[in-house]
Protein backbone atom coordinates (compact mmCIF):
# COMPACT_ATOMS: atom_id res chain seq x y z
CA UNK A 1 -7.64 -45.10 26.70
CA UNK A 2 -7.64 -41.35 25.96
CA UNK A 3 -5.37 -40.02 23.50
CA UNK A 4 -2.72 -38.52 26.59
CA UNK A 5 -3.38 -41.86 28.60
CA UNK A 6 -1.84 -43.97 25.20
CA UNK A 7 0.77 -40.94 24.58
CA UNK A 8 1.81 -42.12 28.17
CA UNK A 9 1.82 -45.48 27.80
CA UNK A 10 3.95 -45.37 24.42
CA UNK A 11 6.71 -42.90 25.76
CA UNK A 12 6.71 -45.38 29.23
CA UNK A 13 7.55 -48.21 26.08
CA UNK A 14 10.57 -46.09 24.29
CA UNK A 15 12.04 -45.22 27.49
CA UNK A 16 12.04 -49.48 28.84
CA UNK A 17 13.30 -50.07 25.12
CA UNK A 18 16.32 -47.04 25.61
CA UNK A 19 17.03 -49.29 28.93
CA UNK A 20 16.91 -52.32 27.60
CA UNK A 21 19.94 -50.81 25.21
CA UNK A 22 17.45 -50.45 21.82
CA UNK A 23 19.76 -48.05 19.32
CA UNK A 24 16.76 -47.79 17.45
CA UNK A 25 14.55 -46.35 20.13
CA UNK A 26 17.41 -44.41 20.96
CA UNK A 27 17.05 -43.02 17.41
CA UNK A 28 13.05 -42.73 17.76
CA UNK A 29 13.77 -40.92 20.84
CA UNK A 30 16.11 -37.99 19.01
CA UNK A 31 13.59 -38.32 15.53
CA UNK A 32 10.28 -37.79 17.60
CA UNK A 33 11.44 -34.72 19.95
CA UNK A 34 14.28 -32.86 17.87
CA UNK A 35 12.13 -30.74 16.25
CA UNK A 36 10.08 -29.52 18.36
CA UNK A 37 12.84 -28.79 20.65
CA UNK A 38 15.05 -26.69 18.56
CA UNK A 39 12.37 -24.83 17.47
CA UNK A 40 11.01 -23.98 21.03
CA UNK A 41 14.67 -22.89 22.00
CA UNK A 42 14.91 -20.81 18.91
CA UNK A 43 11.89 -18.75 20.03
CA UNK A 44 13.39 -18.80 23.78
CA UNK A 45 17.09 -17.69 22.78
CA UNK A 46 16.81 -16.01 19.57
CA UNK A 47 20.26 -17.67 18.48
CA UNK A 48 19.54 -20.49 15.87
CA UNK A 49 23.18 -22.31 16.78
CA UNK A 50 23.12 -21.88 20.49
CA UNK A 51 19.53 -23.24 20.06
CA UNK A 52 20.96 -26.41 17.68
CA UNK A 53 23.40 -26.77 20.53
CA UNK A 54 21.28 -26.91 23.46
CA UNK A 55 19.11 -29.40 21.49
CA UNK A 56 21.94 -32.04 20.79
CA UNK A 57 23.16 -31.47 24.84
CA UNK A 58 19.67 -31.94 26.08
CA UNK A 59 18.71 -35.32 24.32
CA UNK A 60 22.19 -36.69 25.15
CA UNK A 61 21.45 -35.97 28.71
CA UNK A 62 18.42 -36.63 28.80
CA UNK A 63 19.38 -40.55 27.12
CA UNK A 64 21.68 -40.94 29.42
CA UNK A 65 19.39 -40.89 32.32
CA UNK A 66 16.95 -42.70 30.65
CA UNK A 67 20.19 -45.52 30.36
CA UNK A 68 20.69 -44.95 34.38
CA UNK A 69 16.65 -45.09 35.17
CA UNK A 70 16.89 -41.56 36.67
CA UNK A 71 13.73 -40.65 34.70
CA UNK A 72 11.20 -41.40 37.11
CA UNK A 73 8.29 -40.70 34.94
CA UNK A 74 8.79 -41.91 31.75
CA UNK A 75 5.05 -41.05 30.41
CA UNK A 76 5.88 -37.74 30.91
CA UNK A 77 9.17 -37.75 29.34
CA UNK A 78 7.78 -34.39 26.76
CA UNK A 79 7.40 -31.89 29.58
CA UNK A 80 10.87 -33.52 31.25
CA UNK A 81 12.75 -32.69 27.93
CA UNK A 82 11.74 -29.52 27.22
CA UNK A 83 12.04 -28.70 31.42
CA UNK A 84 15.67 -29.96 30.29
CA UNK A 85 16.51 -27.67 27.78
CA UNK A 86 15.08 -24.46 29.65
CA UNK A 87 17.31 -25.06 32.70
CA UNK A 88 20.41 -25.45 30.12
CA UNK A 89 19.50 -22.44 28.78
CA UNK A 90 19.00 -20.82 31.92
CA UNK A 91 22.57 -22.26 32.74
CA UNK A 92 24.18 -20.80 29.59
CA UNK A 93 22.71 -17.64 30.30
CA UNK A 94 24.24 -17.14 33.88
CA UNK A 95 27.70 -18.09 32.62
CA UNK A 96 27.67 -15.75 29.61
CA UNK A 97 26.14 -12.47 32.35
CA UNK A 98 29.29 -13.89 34.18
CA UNK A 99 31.35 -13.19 31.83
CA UNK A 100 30.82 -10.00 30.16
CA UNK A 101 30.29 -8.78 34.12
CA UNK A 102 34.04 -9.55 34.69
CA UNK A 103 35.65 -8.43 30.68
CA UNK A 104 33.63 -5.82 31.55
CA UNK A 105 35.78 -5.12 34.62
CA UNK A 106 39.05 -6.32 33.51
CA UNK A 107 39.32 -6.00 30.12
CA UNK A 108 40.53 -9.25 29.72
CA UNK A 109 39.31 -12.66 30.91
CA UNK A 110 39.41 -16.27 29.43
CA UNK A 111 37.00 -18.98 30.15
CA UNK A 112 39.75 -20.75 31.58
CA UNK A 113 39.57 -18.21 34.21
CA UNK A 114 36.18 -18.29 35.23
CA UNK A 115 34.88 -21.69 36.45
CA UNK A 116 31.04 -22.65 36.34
CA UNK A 117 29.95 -21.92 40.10
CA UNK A 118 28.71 -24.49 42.06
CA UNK A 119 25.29 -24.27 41.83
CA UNK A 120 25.65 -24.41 37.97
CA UNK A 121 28.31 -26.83 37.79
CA UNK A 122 25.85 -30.43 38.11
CA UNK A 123 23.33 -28.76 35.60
CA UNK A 124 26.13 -28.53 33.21
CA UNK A 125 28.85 -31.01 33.32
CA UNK A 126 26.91 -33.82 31.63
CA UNK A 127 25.01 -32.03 29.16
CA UNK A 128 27.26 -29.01 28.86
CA UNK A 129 30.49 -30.96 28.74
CA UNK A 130 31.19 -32.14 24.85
CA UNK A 131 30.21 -28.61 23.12
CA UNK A 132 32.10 -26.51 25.95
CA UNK A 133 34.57 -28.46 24.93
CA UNK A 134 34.60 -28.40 21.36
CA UNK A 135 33.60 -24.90 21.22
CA UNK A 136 36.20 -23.08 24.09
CA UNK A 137 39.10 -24.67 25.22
CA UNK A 138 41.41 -27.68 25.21
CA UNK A 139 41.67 -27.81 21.40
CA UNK A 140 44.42 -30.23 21.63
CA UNK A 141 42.67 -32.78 23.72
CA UNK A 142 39.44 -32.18 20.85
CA UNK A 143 41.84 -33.00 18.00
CA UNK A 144 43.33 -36.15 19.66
CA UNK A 145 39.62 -37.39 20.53
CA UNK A 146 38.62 -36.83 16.82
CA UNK A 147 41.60 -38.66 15.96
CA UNK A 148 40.51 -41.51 17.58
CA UNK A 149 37.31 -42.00 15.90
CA UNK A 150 36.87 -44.79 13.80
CA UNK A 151 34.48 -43.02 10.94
CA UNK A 152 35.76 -40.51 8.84
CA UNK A 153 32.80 -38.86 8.20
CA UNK A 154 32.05 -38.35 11.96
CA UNK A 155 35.52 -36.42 12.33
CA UNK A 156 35.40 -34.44 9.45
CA UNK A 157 31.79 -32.96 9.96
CA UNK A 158 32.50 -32.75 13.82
CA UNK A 159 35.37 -30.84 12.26
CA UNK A 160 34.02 -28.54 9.74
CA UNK A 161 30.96 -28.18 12.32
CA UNK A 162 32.45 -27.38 15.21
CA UNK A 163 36.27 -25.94 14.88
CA UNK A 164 36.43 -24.74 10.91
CA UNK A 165 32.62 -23.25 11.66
CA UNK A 166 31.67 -23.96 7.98
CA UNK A 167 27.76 -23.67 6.75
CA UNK A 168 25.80 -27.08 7.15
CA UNK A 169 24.83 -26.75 3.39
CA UNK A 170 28.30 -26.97 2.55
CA UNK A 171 29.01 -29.91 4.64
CA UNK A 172 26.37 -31.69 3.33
CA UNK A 173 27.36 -31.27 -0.53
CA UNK A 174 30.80 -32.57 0.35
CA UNK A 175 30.09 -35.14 2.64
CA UNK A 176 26.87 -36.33 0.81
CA UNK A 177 24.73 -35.92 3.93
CA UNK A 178 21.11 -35.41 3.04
CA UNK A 179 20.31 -31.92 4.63
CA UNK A 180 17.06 -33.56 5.95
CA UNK A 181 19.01 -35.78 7.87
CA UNK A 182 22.12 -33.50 8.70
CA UNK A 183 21.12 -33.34 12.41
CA UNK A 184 20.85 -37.18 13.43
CA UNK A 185 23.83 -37.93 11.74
CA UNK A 186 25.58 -34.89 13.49
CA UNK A 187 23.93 -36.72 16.72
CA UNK A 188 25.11 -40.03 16.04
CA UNK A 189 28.58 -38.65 15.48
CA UNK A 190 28.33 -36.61 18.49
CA UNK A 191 27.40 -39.42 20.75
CA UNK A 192 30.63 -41.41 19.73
CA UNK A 193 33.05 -38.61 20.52
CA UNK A 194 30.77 -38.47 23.55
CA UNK A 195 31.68 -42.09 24.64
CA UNK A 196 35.40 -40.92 23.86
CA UNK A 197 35.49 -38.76 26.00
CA UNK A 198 33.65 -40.29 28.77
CA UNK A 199 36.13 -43.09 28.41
CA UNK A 200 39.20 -40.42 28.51
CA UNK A 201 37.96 -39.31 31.80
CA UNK A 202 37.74 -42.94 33.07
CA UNK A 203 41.35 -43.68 32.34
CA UNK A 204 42.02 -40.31 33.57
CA UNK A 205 40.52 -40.73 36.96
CA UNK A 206 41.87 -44.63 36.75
CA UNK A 207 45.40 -43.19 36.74
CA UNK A 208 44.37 -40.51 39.38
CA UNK A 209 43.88 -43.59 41.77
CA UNK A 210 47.20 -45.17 40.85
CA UNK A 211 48.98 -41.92 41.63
């Protein structure tokens, strides 16, 4: 087998291991392509932490389709991740022109205001949803979420990450996080606040129903 037949074959074997509910291949997954990725959408955005951001959104989407078998080629799960992050980008691009097209004209406009359009909307709930929240609006909702979370470190660097915008290097000196290994532990924590909030709008859409 040539060496793009067995790259195949192996990325066919982490995706049935991600199915089968592995963590660890999970983990393989995020260590194997992480790289790679961020430093591809560095050189496509020129903005270092929209480019850290796009690369946490994309591997969390793109595990959970692994999880839901909507990855219909698995051997060719490279060219499907980066594809991934290049439409996200493409997404988060659109939405900002939108924007600064209507401050422009206003003078005054909040996100709030100015709902994804349609044709961006299923490109960006899934992937887009966690960081649009943490990063623009329902601050509240964020704070009870990270409330709820059962490891302290997980809120506090989600914290000083996200809402008190404080340098990684800093975090990692007083959380004793090993700047090496900063971003899978900032993914692992990210993924539970993910499954918070996926479970939020459950019970939200449970009592929806009941109404």
């Amino acid at each position: 087998m040539n060496t793009e037949g067995k790259m195949g074959s192996d990325l066919h074997q982490l995706a049935d291991r991600i199915r089968q509910g592995e963590k660890e291949a999970e983990e393989e997954l995020v260590e194997r392509f992480q790289r790679g990725l961020s430093l591809a959408l560095r050189r496509r955005s020129q903005d270092p932490t929209l480019a850290e951001d796009l690369t946490q959104d994309t591997l969390l989407l793109v595990l959970e389709k692994i999880r839901r078998n909507e990855v219909r080629e698995p051997e060719r799960l490279a060219g499907f991740i980066h594809g991934t992050a290049r439409h996200l980008l493409q997404a988060h691009r659109r939405k900002n022109a939108r924007f600064v097209a209507l401050e422009s004209a206003s003078g005054e406009v909040s996100w709030a205001d100015t709902p994804p359009a349609a044709d961006e909307k299923a490109g960006q709930d899934e992937a887009g949803a966690l960081s649009h929240l943490l990063r623009k609006e329902e601050a509240r909702l964020v704070r009870q979420l990270l409330d709820e979370l059962t490891i302290e470190r997980d809120r506090q660097l989600l914290i000083r990450f996200y809402l008190s915008h404080q340098a990684k290097s800093t975090i990692c000196a007083d959380l004793a996080i090993d700047e090496e290994h900063f971003r899978r532990v900032l993914f692992r924590a990210r993924e539970r606040l993910k499954e918070l909030w996926q479970r939020f709008q459950k019970r939200q859409q449970l009592l929806g129903e009941m109404g």
